[in-house]
C-alpha atoms as a PDB file:
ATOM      1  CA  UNK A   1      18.558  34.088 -32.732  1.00  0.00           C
ATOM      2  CA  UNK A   2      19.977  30.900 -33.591  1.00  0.00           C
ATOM      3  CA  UNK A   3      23.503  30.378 -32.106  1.00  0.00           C
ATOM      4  CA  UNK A   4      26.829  30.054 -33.899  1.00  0.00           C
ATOM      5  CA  UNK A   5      29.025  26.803 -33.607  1.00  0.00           C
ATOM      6  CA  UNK A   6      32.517  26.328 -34.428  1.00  0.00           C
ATOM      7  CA  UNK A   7      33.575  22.363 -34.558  1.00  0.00           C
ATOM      8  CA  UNK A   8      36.922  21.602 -35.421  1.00  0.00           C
ATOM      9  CA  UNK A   9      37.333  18.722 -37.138  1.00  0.00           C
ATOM     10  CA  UNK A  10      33.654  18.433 -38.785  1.00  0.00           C
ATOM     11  CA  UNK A  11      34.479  16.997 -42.305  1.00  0.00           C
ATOM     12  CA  UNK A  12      34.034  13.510 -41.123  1.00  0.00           C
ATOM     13  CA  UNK A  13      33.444  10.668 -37.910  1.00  0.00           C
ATOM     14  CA  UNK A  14      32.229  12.757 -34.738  1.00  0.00           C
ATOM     15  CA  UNK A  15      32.692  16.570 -35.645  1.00  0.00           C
ATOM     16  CA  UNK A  16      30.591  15.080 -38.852  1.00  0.00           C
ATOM     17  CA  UNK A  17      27.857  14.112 -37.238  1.00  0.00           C
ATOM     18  CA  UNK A  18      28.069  16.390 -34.711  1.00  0.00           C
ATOM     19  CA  UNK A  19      27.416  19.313 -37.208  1.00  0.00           C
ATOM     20  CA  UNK A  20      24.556  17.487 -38.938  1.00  0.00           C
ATOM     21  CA  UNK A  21      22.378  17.182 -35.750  1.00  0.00           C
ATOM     22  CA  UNK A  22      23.090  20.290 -34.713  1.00  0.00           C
ATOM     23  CA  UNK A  23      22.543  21.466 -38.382  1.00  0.00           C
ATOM     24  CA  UNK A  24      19.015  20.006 -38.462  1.00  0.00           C
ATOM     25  CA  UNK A  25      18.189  21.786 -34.642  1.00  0.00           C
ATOM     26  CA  UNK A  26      18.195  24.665 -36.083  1.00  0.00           C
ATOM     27  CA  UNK A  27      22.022  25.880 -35.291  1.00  0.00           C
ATOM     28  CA  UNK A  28      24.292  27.602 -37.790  1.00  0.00           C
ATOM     29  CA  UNK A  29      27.011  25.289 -38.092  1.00  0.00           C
ATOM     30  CA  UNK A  30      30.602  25.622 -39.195  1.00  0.00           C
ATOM     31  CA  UNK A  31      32.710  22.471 -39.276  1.00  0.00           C
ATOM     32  CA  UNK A  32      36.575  22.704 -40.773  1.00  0.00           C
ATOM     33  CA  UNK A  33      38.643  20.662 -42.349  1.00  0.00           C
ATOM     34  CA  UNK A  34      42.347  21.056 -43.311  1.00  0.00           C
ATOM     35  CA  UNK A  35      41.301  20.884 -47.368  1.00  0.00           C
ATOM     36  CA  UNK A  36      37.489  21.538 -47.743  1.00  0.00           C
ATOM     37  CA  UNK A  37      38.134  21.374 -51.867  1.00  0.00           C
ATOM     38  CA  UNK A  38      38.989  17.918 -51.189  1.00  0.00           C
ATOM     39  CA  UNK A  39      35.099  17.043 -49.419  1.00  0.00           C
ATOM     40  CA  UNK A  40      32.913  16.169 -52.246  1.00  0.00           C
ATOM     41  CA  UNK A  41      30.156  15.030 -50.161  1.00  0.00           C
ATOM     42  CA  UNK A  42      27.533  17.479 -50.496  1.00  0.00           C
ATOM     43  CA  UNK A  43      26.767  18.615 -46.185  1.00  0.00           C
ATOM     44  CA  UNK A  44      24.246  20.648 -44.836  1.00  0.00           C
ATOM     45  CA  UNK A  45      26.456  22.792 -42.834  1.00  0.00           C
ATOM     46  CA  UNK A  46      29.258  25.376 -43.722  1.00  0.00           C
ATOM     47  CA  UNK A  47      33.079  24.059 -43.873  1.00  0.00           C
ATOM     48  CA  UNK A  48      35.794  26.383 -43.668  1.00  0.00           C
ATOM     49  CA  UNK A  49      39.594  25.951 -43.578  1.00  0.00           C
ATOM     50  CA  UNK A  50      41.549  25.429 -40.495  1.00  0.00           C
ATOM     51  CA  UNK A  51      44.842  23.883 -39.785  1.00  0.00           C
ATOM     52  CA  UNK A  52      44.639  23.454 -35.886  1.00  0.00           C
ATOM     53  CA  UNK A  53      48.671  22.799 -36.165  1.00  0.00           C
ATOM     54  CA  UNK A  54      48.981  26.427 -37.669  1.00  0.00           C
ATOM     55  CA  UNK A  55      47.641  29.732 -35.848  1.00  0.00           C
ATOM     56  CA  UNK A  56      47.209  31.576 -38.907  1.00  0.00           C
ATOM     57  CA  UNK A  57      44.470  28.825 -39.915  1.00  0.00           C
ATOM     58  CA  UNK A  58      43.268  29.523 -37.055  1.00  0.00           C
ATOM     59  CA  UNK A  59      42.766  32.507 -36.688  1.00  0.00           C
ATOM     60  CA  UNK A  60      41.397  33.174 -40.486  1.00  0.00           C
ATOM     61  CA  UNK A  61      38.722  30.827 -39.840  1.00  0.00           C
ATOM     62  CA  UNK A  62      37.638  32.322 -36.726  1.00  0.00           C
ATOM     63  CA  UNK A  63      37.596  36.004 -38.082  1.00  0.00           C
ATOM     64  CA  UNK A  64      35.381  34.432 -41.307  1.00  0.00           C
ATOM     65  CA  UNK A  65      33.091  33.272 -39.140  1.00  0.00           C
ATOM     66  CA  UNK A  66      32.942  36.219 -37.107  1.00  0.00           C
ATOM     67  CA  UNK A  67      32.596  38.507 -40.240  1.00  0.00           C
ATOM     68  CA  UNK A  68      29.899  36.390 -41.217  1.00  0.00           C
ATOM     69  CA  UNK A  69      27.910  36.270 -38.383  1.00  0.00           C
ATOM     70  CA  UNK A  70      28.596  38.477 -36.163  1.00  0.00           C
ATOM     71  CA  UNK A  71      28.771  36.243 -33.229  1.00  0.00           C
ATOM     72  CA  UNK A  72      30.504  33.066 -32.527  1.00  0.00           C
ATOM     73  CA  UNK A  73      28.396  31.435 -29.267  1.00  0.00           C
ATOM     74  CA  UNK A  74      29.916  27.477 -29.129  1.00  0.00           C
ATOM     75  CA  UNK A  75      33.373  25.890 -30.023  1.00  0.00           C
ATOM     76  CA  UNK A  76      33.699  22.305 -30.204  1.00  0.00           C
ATOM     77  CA  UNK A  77      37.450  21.092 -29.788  1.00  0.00           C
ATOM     78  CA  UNK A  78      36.936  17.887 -31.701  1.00  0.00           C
ATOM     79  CA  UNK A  79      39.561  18.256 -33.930  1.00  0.00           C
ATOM     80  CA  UNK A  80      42.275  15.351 -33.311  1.00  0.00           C
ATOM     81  CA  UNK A  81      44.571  12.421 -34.818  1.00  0.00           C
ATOM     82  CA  UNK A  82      44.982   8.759 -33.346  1.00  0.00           C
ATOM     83  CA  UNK A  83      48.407   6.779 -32.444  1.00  0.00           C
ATOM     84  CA  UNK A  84      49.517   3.783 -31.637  1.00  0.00           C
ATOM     85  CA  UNK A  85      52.563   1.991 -31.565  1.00  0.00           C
ATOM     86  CA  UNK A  86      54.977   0.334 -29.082  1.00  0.00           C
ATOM     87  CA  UNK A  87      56.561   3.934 -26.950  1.00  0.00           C
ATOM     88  CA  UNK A  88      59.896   2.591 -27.973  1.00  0.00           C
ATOM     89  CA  UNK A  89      59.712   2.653 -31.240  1.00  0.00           C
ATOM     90  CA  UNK A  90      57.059   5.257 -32.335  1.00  0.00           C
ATOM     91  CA  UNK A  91      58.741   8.275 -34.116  1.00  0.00           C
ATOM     92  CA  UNK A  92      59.642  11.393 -31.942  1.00  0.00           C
ATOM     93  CA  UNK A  93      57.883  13.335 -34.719  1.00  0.00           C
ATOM     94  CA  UNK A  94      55.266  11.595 -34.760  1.00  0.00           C
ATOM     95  CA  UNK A  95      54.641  11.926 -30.511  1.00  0.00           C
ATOM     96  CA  UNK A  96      55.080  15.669 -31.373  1.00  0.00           C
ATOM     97  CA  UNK A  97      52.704  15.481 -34.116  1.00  0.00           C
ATOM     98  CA  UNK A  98      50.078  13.934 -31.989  1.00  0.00           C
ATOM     99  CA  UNK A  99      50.804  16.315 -29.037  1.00  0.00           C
ATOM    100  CA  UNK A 100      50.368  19.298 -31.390  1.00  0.00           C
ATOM    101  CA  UNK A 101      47.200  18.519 -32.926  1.00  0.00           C
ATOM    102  CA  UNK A 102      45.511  16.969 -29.388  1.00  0.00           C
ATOM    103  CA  UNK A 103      46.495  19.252 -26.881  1.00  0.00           C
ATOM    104  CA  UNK A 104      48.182  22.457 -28.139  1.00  0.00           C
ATOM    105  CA  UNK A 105      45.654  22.834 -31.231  1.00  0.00           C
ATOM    106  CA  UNK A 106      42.773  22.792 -29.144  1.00  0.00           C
ATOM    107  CA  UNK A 107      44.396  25.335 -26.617  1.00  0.00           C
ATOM    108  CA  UNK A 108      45.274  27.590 -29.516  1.00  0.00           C
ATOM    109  CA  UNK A 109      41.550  27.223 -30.761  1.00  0.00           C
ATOM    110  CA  UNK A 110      40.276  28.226 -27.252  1.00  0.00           C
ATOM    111  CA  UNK A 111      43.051  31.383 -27.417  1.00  0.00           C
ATOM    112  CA  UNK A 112      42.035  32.675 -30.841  1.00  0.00           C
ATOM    113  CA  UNK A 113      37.910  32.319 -29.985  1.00  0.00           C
ATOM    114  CA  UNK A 114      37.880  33.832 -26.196  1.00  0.00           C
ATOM    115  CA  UNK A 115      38.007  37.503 -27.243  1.00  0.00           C
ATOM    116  CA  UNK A 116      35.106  37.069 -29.128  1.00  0.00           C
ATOM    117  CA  UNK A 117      32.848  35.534 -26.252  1.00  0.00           C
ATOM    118  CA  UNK A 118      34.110  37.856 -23.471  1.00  0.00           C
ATOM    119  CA  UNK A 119      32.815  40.717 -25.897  1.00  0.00           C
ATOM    120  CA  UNK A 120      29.610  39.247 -26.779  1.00  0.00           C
ATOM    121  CA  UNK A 121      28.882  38.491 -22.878  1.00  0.00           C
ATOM    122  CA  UNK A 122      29.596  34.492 -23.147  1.00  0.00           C
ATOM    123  CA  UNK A 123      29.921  31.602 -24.334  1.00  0.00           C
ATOM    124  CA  UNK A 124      30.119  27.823 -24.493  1.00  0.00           C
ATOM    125  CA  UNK A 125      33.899  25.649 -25.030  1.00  0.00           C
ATOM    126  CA  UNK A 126      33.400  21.667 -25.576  1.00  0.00           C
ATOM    127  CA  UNK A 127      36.533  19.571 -25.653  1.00  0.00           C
ATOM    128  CA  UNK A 128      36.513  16.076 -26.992  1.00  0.00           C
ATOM    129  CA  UNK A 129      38.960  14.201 -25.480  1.00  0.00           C
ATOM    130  CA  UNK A 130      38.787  10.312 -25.399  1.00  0.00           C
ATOM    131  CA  UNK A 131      38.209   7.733 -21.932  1.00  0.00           C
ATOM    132  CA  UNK A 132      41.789   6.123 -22.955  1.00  0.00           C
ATOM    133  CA  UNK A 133      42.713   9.878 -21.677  1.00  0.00           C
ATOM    134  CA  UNK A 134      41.885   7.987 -18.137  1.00  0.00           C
ATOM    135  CA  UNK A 135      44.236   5.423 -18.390  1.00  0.00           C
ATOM    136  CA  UNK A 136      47.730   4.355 -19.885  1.00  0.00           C
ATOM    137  CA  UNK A 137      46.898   1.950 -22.311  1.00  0.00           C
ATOM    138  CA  UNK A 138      49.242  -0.043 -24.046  1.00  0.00           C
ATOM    139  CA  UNK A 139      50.376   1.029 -27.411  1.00  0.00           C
ATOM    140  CA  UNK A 140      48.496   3.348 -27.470  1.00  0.00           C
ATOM    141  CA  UNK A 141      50.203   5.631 -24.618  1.00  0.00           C
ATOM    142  CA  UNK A 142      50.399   8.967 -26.569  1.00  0.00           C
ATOM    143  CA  UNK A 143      47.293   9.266 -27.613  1.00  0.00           C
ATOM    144  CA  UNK A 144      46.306   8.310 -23.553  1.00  0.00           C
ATOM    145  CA  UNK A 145      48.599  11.080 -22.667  1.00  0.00           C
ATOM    146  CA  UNK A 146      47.442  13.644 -25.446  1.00  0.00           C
ATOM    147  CA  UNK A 147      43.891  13.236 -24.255  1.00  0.00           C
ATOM    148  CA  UNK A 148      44.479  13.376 -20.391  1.00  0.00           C
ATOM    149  CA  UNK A 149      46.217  16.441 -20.973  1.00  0.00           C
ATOM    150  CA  UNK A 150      43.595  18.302 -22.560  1.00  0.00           C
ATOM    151  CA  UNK A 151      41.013  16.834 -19.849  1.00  0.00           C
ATOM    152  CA  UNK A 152      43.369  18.669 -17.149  1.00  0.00           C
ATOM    153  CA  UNK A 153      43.737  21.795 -18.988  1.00  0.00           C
ATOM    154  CA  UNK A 154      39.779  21.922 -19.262  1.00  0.00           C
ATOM    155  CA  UNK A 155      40.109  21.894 -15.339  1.00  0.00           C
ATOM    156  CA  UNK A 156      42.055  24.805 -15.501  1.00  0.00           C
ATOM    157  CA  UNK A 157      40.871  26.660 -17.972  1.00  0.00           C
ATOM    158  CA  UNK A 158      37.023  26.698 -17.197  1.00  0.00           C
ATOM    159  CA  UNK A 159      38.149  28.194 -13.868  1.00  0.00           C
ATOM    160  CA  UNK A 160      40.112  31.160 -14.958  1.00  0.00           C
ATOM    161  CA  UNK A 161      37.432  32.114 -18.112  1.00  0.00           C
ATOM    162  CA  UNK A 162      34.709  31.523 -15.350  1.00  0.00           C
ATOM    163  CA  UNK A 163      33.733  35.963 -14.620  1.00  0.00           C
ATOM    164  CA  UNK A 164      33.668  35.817 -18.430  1.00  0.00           C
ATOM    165  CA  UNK A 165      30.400  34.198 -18.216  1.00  0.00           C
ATOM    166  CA  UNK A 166      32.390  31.621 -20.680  1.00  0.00           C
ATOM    167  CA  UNK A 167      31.484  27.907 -19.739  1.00  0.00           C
ATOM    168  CA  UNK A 168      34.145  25.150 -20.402  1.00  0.00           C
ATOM    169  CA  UNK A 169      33.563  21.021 -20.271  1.00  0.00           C
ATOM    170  CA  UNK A 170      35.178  17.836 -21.603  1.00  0.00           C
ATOM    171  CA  UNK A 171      33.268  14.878 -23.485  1.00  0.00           C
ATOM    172  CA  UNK A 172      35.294  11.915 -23.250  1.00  0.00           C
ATOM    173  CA  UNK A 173      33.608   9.200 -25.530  1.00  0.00           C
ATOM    174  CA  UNK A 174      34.143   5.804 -26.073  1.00  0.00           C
ATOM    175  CA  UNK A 175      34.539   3.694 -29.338  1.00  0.00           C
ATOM    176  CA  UNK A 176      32.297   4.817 -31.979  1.00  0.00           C
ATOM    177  CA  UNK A 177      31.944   3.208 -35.652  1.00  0.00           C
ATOM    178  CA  UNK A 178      34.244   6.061 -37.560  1.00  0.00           C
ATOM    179  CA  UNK A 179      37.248   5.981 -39.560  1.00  0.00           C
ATOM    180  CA  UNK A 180      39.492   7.080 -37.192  1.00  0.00           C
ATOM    181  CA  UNK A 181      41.629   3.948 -37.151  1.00  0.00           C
ATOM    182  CA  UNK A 182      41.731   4.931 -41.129  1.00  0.00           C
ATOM    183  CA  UNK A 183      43.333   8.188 -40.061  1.00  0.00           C
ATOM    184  CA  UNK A 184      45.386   7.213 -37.251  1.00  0.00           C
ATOM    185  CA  UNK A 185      49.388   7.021 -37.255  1.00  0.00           C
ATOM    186  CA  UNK A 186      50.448   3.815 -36.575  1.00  0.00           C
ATOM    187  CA  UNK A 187      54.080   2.519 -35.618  1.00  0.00           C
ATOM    188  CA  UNK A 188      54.727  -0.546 -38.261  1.00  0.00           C
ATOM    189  CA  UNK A 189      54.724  -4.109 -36.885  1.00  0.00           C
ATOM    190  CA  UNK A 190      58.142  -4.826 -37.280  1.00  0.00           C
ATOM    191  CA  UNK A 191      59.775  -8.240 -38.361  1.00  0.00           C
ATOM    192  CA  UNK A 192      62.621  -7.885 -36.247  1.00  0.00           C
ATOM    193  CA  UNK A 193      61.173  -6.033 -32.992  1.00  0.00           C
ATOM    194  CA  UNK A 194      60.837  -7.834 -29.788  1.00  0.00           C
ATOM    195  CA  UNK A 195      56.655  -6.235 -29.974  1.00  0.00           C
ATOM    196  CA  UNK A 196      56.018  -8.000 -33.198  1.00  0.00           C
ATOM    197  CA  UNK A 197      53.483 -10.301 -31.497  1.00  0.00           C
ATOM    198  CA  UNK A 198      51.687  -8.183 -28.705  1.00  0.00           C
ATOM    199  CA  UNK A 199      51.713  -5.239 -30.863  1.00  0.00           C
ATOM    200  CA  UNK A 200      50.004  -7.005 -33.650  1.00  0.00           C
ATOM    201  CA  UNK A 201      47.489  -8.892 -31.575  1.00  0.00           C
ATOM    202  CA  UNK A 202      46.721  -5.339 -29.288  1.00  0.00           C
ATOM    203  CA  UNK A 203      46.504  -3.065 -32.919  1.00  0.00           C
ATOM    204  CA  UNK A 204      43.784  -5.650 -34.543  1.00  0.00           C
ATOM    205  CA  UNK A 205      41.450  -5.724 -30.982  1.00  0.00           C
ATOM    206  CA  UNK A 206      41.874  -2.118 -30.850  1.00  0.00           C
ATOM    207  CA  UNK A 207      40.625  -1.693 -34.739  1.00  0.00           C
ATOM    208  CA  UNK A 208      38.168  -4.308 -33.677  1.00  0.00           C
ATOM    209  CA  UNK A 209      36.900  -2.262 -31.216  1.00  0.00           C
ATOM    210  CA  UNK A 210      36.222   1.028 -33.475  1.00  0.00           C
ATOM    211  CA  UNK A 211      34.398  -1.427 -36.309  1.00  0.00           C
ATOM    212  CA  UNK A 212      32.295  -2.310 -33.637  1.00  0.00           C
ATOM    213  CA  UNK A 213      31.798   0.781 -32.201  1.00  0.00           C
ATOM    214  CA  UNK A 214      28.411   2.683 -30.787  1.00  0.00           C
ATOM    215  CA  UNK A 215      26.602   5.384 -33.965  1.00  0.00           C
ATOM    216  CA  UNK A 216      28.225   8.592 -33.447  1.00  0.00           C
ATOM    217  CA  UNK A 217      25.125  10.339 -33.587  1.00  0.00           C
ATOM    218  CA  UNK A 218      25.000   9.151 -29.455  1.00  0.00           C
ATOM    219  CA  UNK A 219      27.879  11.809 -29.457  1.00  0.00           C
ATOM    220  CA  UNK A 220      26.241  14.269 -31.043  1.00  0.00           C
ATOM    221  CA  UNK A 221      23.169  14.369 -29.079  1.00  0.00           C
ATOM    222  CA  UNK A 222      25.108  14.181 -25.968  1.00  0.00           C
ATOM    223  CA  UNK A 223      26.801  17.444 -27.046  1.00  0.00           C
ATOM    224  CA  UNK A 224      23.332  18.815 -28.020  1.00  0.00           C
ATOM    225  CA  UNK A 225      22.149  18.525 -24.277  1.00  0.00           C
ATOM    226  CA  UNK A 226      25.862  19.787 -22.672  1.00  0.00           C
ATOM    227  CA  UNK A 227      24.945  22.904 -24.680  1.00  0.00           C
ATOM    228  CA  UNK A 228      21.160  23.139 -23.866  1.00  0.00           C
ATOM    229  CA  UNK A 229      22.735  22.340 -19.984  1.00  0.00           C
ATOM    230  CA  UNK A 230      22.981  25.615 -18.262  1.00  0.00           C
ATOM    231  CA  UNK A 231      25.746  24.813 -15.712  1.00  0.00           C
ATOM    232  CA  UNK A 232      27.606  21.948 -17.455  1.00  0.00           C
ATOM    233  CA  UNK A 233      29.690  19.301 -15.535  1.00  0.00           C
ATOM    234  CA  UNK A 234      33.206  19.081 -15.581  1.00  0.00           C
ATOM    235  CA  UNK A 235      33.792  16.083 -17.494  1.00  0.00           C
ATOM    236  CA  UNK A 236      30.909  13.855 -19.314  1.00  0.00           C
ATOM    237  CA  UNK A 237      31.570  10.345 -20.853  1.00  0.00           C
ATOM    238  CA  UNK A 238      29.364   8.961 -23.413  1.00  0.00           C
ATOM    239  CA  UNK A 239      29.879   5.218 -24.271  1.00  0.00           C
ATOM    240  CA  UNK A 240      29.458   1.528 -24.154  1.00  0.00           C
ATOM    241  CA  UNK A 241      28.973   0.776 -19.895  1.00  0.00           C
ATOM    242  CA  UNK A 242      32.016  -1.081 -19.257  1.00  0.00           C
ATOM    243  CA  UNK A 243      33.990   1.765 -20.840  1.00  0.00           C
ATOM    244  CA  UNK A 244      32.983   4.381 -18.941  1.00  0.00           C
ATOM    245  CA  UNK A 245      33.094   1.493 -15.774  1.00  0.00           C
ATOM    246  CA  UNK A 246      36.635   1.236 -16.616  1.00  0.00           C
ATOM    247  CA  UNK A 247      37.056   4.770 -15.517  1.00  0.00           C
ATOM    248  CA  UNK A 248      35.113   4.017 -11.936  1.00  0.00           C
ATOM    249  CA  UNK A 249      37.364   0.946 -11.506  1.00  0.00           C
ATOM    250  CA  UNK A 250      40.470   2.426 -12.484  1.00  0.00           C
ATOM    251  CA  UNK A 251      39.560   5.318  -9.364  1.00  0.00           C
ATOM    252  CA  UNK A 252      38.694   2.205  -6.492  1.00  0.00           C
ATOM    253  CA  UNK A 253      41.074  -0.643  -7.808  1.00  0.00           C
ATOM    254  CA  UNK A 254      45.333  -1.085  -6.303  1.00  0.00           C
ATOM    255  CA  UNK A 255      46.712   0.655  -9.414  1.00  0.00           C
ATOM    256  CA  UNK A 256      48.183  -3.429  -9.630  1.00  0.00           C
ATOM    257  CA  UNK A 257      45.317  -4.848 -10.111  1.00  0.00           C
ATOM    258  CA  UNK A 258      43.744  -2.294 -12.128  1.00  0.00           C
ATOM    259  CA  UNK A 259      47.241  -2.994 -14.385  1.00  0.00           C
ATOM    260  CA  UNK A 260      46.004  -6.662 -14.440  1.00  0.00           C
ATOM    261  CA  UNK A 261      42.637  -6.051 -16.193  1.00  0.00           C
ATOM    262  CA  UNK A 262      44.498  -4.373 -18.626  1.00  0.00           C
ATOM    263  CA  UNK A 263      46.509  -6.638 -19.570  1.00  0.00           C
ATOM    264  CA  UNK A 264      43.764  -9.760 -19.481  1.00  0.00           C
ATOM    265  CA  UNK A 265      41.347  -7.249 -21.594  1.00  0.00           C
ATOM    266  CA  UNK A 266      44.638  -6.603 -24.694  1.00  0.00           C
ATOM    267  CA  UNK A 267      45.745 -10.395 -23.899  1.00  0.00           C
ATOM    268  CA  UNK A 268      49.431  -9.125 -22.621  1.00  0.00           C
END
């Protein structure tokens, strides 16, 4: 019986091509997307709509895939939104937005999709969260802090849905070619602020960085083996080596020093 995925967030980038592969290996595949009447691309997997900001969304989506198959066997949390901006002077909104679509969307997701596994025996949870969730990085603090969260909560959480036979995990990838930066919120360079300068030099490496990005696909077929694993890790990473090295370095360098490659590597 081939097994039932949810990904949140599969219209385009990661969930995307996440879908497809899992599409063509024989899964049946439901991405979402806030507006699916807006995707004109032809895909070769189902698209439903879900809000992860809304719990009605939600739980709609979840009960038409359930309806339609019977089942629902994997959820990938890949649903998210990007920020930058100097802390100072990024919206409060807009830190709540971020927060609400990174961390309590994904929990919400996990709420309205755990009946459903504990009655059919099991199950399989994947949260996408990001390596900047490792690290405070400059200007782009929020979305550090959104995505550390939800790599703590996946701590958590895995342990109490554990005697549900219900497996949870975190993929933390790197930069990947997508148009995330596209998508992303980000706090104006202002004229008059005293971040002009850093901010402006920090927001074109960091756009730099996602142009330059690994294939996505590298993400999907890491996914593709956490699910085929049958006692997944806590936390994976898939990306370029000196990003997941970052992560190593950060745990073994004075938190001073660590602070100093930083700033060399954003030119601070």
């Amino acid at each position: 019986m081939s097994k039932v995925v949810l990904i949140t967030g599969g219209s385009s980038g990661i969930g995307k091509s996440v879908a497809t592969y899992l599409t063509n290996k024989g899964f049946i595949v439901y991405g979402t997307s806030r507006n699916p009447s807006r995707i004109t691309e032809k895909l070769s997997f189902n698209l439903v709509a879900l809000d992860v900001s809304d719990e009605k969304s939600i739980h709609e989506a979840v009960a038409t895939i359930i309806e339609n198959e019977g089942r629902l066997d994997i959820l990938v949390n890949n649903a998210g939104v990007g920020i930058t901006g100097p802390l100072e002077e990024t919206p409060d909104q807009e830190i709540k937005n971020a927060f609400q679509t990174n961390v309590f969307g994904p929990i919400s997701v996990c709420k309205a999709v755990l009946p459903q596994m504990r009655k059919q025996g099991g199950g399989k949870i994947i949260n996408v969260t990001s390596i900047a969730g490792y690290m405070g990085l400059p200007y782009r603090g929020i979305y550090s802090a959104t995505k550390g969260a939800l790599e703590i909560i996946t701590e958590a959480f895995r342990m109490e849905i554990k005697d549900f036979n219900i497996q949870m995990t975190n993929v933390a990838p790197g930069d990947f070619a997508t148009n995330i930066a596209a998508g992303r919120y980000h706090s104006p360079v202002l004229d008059n602020s005293p971040y002009k300068k850093p901010y402006g030099n920090t927001l074109a490496l960091m756009n730099e960085h996602v142009d330059e990005g690994n294939d996505p696909v590298e993400m999907a077929e890491a996914i593709y083996k956490i699910i085929n694993t049958s006692k997944p890790k806590i936390h994976y990473k898939v990306g370029a080596f000196m990003q997941k090295f970052s992560i190593v370095l950060k745990r073994i360098l004075p938190d001073t020093m660590y602070e100093r490659l930083l700033l060399n590597h954003y030119k601070l």
